[in-house]
Protein backbone atom coordinates (compact mmCIF):
# COMPACT_ATOMS: atom_id res chain seq x y z
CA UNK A 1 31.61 -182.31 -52.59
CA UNK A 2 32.73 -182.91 -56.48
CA UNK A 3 28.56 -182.61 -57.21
CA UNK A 4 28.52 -179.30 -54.93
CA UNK A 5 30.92 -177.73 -57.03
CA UNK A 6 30.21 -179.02 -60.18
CA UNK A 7 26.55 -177.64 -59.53
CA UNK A 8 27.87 -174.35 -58.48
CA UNK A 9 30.43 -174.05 -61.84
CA UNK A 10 27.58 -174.89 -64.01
CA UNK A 11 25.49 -172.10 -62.06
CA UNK A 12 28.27 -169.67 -62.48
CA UNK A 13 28.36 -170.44 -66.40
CA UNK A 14 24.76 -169.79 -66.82
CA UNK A 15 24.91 -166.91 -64.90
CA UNK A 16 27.57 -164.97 -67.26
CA UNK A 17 25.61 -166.30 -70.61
CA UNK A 18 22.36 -165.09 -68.94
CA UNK A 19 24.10 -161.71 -68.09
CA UNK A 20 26.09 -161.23 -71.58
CA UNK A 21 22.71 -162.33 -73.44
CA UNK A 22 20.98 -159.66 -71.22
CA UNK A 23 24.07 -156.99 -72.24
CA UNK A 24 24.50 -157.91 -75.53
CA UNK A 25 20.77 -157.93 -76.70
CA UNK A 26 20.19 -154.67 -75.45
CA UNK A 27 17.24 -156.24 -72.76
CA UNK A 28 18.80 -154.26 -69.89
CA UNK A 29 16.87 -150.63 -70.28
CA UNK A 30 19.30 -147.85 -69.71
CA UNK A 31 16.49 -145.42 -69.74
CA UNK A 32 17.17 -142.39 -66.56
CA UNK A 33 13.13 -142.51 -67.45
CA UNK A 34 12.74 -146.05 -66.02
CA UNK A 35 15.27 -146.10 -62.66
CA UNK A 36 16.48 -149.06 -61.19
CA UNK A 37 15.22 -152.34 -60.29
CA UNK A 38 13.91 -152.45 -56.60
CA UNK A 39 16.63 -152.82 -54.14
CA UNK A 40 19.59 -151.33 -56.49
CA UNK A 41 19.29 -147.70 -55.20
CA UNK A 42 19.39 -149.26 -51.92
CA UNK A 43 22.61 -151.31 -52.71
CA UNK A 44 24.49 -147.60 -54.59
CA UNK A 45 23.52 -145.74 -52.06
CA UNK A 46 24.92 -147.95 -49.00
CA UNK A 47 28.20 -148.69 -51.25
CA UNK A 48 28.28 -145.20 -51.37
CA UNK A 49 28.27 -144.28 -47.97
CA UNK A 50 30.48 -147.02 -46.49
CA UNK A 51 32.95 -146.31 -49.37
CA UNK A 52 33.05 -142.26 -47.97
CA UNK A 53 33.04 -143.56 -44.53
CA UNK A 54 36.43 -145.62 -44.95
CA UNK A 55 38.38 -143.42 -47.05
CA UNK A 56 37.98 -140.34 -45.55
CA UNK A 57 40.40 -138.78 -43.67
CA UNK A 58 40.90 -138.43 -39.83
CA UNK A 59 39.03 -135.67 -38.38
CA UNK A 60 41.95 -134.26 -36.73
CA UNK A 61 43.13 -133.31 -39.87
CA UNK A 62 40.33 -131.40 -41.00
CA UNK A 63 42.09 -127.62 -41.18
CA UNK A 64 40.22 -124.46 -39.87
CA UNK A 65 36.97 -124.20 -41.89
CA UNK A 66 35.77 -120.71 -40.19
CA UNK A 67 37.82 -118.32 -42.30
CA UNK A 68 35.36 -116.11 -43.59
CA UNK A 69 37.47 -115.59 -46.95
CA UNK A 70 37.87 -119.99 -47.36
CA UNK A 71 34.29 -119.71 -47.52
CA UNK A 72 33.67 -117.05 -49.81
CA UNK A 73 36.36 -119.06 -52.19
CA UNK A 74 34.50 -122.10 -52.07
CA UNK A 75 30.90 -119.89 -52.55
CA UNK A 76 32.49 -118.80 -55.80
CA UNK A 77 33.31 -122.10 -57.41
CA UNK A 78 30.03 -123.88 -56.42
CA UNK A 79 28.31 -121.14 -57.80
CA UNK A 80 30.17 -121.61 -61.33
CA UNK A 81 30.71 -125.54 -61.31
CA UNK A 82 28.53 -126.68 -58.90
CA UNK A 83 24.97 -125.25 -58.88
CA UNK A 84 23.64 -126.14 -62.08
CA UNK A 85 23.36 -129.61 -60.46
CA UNK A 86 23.22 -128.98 -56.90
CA UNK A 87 20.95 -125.68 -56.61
CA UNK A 88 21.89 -123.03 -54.38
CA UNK A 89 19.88 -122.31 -51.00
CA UNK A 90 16.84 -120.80 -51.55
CA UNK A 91 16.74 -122.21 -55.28
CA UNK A 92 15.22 -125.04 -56.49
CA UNK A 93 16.58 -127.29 -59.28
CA UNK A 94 16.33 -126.67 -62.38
CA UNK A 95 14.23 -129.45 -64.45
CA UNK A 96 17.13 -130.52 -66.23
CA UNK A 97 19.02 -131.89 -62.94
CA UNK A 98 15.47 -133.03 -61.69
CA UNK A 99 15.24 -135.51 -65.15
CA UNK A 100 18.81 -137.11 -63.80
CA UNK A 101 19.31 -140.46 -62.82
CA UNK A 102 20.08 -140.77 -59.52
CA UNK A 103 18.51 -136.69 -59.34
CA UNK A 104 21.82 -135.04 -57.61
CA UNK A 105 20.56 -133.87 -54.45
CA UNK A 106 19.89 -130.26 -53.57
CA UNK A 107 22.46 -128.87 -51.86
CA UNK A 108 21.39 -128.72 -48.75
CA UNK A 109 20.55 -132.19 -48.63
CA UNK A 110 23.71 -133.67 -49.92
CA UNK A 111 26.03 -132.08 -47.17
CA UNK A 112 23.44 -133.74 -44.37
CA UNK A 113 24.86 -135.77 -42.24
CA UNK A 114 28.23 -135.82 -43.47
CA UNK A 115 31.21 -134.72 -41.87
CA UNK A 116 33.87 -131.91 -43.02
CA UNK A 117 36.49 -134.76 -43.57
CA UNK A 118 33.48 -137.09 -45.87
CA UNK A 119 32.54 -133.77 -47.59
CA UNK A 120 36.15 -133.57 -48.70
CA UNK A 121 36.10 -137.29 -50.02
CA UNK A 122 33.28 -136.85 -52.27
CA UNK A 123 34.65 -133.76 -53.42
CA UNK A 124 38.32 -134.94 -53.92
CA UNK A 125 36.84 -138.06 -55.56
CA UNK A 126 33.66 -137.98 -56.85
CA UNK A 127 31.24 -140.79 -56.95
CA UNK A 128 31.13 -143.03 -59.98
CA UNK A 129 28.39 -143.60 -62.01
CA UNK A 130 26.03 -140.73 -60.32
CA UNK A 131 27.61 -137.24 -62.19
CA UNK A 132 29.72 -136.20 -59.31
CA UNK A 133 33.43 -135.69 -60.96
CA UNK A 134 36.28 -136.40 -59.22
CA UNK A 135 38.54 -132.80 -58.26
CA UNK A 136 40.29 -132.01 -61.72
CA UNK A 137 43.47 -130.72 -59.63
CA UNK A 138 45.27 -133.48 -58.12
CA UNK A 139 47.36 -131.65 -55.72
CA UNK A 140 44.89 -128.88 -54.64
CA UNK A 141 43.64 -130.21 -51.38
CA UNK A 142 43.66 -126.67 -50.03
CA UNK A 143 40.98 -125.93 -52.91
CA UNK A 144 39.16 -128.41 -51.86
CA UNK A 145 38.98 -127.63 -48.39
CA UNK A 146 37.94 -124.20 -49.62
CA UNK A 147 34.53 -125.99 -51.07
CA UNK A 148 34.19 -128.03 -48.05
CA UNK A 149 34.43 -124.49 -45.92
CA UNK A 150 31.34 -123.96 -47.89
CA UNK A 151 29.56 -126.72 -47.34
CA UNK A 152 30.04 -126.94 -43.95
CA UNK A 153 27.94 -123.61 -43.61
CA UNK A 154 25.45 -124.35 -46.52
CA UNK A 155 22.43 -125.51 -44.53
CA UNK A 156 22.05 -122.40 -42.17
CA UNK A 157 22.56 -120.00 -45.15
CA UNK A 158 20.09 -118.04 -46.63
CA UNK A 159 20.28 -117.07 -50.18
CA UNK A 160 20.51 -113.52 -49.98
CA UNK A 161 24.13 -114.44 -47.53
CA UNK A 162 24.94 -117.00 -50.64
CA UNK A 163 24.08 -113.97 -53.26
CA UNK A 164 26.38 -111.53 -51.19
CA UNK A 165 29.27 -114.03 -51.63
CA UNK A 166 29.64 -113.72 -55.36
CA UNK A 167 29.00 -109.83 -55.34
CA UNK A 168 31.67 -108.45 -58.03
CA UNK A 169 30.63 -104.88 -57.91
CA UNK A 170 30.55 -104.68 -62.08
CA UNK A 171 28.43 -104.21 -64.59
CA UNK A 172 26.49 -107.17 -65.26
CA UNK A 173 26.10 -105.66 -69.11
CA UNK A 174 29.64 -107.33 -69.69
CA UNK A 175 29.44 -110.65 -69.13
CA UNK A 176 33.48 -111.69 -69.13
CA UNK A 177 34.14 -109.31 -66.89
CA UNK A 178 31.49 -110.08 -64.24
CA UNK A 179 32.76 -113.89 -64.42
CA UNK A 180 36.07 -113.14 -63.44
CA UNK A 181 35.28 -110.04 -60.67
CA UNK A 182 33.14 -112.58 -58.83
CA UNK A 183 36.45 -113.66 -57.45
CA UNK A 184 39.28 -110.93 -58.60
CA UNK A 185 37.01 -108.21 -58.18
CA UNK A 186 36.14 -105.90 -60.48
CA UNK A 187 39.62 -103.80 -60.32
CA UNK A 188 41.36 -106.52 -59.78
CA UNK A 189 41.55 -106.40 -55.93
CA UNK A 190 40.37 -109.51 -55.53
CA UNK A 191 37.16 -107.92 -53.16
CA UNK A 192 39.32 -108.31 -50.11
CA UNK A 193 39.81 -112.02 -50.09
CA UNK A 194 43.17 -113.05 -48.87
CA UNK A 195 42.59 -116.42 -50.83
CA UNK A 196 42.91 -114.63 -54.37
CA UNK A 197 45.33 -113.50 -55.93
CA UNK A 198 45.46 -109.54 -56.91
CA UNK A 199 45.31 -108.89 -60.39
CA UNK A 200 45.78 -105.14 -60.40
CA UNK A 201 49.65 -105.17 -59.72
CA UNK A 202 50.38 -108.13 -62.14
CA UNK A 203 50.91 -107.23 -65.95
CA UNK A 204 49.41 -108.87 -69.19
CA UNK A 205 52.36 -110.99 -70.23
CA UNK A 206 52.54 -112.85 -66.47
CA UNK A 207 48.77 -113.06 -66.46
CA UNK A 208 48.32 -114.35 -70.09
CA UNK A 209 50.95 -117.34 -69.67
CA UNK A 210 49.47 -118.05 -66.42
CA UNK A 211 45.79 -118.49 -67.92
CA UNK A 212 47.55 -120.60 -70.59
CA UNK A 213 49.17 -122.75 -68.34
CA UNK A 214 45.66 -123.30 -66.38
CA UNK A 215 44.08 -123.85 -69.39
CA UNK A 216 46.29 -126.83 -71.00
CA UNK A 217 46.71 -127.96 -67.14
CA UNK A 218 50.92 -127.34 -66.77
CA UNK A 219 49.61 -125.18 -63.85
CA UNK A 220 47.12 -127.71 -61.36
CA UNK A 221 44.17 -125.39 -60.19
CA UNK A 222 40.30 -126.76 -59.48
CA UNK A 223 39.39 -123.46 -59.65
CA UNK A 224 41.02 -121.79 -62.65
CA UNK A 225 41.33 -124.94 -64.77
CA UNK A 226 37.40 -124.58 -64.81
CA UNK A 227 37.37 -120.66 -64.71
CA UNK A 228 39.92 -120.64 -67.56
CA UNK A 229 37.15 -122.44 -69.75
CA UNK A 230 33.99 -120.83 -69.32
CA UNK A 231 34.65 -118.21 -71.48
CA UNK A 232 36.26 -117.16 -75.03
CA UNK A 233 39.89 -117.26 -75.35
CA UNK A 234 39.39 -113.97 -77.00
CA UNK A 235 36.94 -112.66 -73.94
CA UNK A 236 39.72 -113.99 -71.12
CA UNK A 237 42.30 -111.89 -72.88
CA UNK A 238 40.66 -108.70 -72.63
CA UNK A 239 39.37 -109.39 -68.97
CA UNK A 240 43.40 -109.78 -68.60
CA UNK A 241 44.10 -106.53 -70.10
CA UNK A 242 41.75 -104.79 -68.44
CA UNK A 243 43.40 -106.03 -65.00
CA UNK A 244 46.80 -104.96 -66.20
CA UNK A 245 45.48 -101.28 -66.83
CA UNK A 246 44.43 -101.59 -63.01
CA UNK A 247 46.49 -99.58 -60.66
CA UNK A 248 45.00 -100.36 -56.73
CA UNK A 249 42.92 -97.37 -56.16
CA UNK A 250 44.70 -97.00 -52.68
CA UNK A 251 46.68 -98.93 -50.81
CA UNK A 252 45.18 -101.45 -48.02
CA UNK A 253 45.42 -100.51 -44.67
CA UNK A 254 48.95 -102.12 -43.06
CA UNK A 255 48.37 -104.34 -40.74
CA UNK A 256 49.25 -103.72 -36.82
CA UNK A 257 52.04 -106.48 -36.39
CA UNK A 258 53.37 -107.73 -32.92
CA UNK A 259 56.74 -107.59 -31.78
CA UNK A 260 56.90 -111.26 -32.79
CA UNK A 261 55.69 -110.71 -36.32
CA UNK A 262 58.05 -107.57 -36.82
CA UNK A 263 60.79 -109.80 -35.88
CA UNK A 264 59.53 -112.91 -38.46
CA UNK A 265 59.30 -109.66 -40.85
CA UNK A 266 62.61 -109.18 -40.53
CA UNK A 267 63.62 -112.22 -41.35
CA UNK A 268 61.37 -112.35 -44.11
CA UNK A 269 63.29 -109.47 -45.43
CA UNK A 270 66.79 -111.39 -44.92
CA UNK A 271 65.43 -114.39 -47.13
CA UNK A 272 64.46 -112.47 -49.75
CA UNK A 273 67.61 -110.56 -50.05
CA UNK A 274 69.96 -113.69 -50.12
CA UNK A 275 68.79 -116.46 -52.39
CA UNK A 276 70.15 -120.17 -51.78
CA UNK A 277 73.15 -121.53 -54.32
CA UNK A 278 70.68 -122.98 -56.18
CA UNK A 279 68.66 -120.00 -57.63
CA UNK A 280 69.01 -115.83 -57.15
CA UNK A 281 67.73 -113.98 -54.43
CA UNK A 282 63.73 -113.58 -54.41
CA UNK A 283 64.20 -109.49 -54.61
CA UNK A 284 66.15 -109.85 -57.27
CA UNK A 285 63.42 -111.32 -59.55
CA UNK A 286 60.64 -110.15 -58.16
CA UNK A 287 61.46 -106.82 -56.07
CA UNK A 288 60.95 -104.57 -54.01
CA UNK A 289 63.72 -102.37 -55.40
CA UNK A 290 63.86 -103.29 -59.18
CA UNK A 291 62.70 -100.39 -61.48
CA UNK A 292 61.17 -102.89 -63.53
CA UNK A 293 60.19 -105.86 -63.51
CA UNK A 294 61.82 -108.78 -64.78
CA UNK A 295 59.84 -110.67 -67.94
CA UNK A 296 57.71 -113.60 -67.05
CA UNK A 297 58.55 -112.49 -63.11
CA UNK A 298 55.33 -111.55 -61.33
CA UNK A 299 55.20 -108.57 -59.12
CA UNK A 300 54.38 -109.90 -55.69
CA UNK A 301 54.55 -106.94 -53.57
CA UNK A 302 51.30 -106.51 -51.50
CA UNK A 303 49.56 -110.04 -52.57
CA UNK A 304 47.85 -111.69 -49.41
CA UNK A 305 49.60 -113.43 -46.84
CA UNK A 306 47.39 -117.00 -47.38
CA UNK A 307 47.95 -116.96 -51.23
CA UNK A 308 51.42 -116.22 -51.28
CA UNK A 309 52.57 -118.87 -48.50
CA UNK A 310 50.76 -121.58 -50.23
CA UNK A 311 52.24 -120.72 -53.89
CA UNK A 312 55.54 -121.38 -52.17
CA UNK A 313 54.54 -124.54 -50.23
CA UNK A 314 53.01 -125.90 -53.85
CA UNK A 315 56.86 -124.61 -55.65
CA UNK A 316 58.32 -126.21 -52.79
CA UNK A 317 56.54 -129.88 -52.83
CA UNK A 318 57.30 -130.03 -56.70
CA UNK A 319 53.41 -129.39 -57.35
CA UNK A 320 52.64 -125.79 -58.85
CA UNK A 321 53.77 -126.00 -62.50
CA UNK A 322 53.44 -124.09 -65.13
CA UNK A 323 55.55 -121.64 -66.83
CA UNK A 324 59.25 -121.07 -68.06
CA UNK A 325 60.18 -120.51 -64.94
CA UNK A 326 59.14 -123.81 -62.76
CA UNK A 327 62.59 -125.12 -62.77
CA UNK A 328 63.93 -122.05 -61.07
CA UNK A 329 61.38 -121.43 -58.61
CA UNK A 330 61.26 -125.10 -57.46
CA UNK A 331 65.04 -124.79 -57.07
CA UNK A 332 64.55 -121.45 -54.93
CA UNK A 333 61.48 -123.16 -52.78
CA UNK A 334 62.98 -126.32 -52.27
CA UNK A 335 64.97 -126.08 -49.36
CA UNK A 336 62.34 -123.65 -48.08
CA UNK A 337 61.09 -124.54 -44.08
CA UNK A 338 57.63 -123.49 -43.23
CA UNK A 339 58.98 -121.19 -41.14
CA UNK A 340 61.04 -119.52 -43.90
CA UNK A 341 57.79 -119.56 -45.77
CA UNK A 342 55.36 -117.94 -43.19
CA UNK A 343 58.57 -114.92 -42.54
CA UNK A 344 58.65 -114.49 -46.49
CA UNK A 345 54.76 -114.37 -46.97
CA UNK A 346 54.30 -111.82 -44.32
CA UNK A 347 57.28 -109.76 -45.13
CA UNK A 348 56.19 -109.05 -49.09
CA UNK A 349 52.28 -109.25 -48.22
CA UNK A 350 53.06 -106.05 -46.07
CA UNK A 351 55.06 -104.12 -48.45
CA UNK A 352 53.45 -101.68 -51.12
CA UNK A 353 51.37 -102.98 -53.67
CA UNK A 354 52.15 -99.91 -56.25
């Protein structure tokens, strides 16, 4: 036994000189141009899988991917961080992401046979040593479940349906501007997507300190942390003014709300006038009824339903950040029930945005 062991230490020895002779001389070729050794893709690309496989999440926890609006969000980001890499459908790669080592796969390839809840793995973490980056928001998993709404529609769509996603409906002569309408819109309206938030009823100061915030990452965001950095300081800023010249061209149609949805209205309504003993009354910071608004306060009037319940679920778990005024609105959010939430949501998404 003593001679087994001694054979196998001695084995073990020559082993690490062989590979820190094989490191240290340089004899291992790096080269993307010369790939792996047999049987190494083989090994990555099984560690890969099985690593997906047992982190992922239960499938009865994937959310509702069908929303039409999730998957025009998650359109928009591939599109911007994505593609260059991945392709789009109907494209091909660009020679650039062909000369890669491994070559990321085209997109419609890489979501194959992979579930919504592995899809959000390898988004949420990326995959070491291949490209893939790991989510640059840490608490955004509803961003990422707005990619994964995506992908889970990728391989039947055609890339005229992928094209119409990112329609912004501005000139393309102005390059800053187009950027940010593929999302906002080109007024500011955000093209109809209850995901976004409007930009047409918030003014310059608000928006200006929030694009700050994204771009330092105080305020956690996937989407604009990336968005926030594709472009000029100097370019953002006058994208943001533009927005705050904005008024909404008309106002959207209300919606036709049960009895049931009146009622949570109305209780929406009560929140908002009372506050909690920690922190003012919502209205009285940001409205309806103040003839203007309040510094650093944004108008909230008339944002969608989806975007404003989940800025108050992120100020309630601690997570949303940035600004002066993070202290304050986690103390107002924090005692906050998802009820209380869903009442306050609908009750300002349904008032006037002007």
């Amino acid at each position: 036994m003593r001679t087994v062991i001694k054979t196998l230490i001695v084995l073990a020895l020559l082993g690490a000189i062989g590979a820190v002779t094989i490191v240290g001389l340089g004899l291992f070729n790096v080269s993307a141009r010369a790939g792996h050794l047999p049987g190494v893709s083989w090994v990555l690309h099984t560690a890969y899988r099985q690593s997906v496989k047992l982190r992922a999440p239960a499938a009865d926890m994937v959310p509702d991917l069908s929303d039409p609006d999730l998957v025009g969000l998650g359109a928009g980001h591939f599109d911007s961080a994505c593609s260059f890499c991945h392709a789009a459908p109907d494209r091909i790669h660009s020679a650039t992401a062909g000369a890669m080592s491994p070559e990321p796969p085209h997109i419609t390839d890489a979501v194959a046979d992979w579930q919504p809840q592995h899809l959000f793995t390898i988004v949420k973490d990326g995959v070491k040593m291949s490209g893939m980056p790991f989510w640059p928001a840490e608490n955004r998993d509803d961003e990422i479940w707005a990619v994964v709404a995506f992908l889970t529609q990728v391989r039947e769509m055609e890339g005229a349906v992928f094209d119409a996603q990112l329609a912004s409906n501005t000139s393309s002569q102005d390059t800053a501007l187009t950027y940010c309408a593929s999302c906002h819109g080109a007024n500011g309206d955000s093209n109809g997507n209850d995901h976004i938030p409007r930009l047409d009823i918030l003014d310059e100061g608000y928006m200006q300190s929030a694009l700050a915030a994204y771009r330092t990452g105080a305020r956690d965001s996937g989407f604009m942390s990336h968005a926030a950095t594709q472009l000029p300081l100097n370019e953002l800023i006058r994208v943001i003014r533009h927005y705050a010249s904005a008024r909404p061209e008309a106002p959207r149609p209300a919606d036709t709300l049960t009895a049931d949805q009146l009622e949570l209205m109305e209780r929406g309504a009560g929140i908002a006038s009372i506050g909690t003993t920690d922190a003012p009354s919502c209205a009285s910071c940001h409205g309806p009824g103040l003839e203007q608004m309040k510094p650093g306060f944004p108008r909230i009037n008339g944002q969608p339903n989806p975007y404003i319940a989940r800025q108050l679920q992120l100020w309630r778990d601690g997570t949303r950040g940035g600004g002066p005024r993070k202290e304050l609105m986690e103390k107002a959010a924090r005692n906050l029930t998802d009820e209380d939430i869903t009442a306050l949501a609908l009750y300002y998404s349904q008032l006037p945005a002007d």
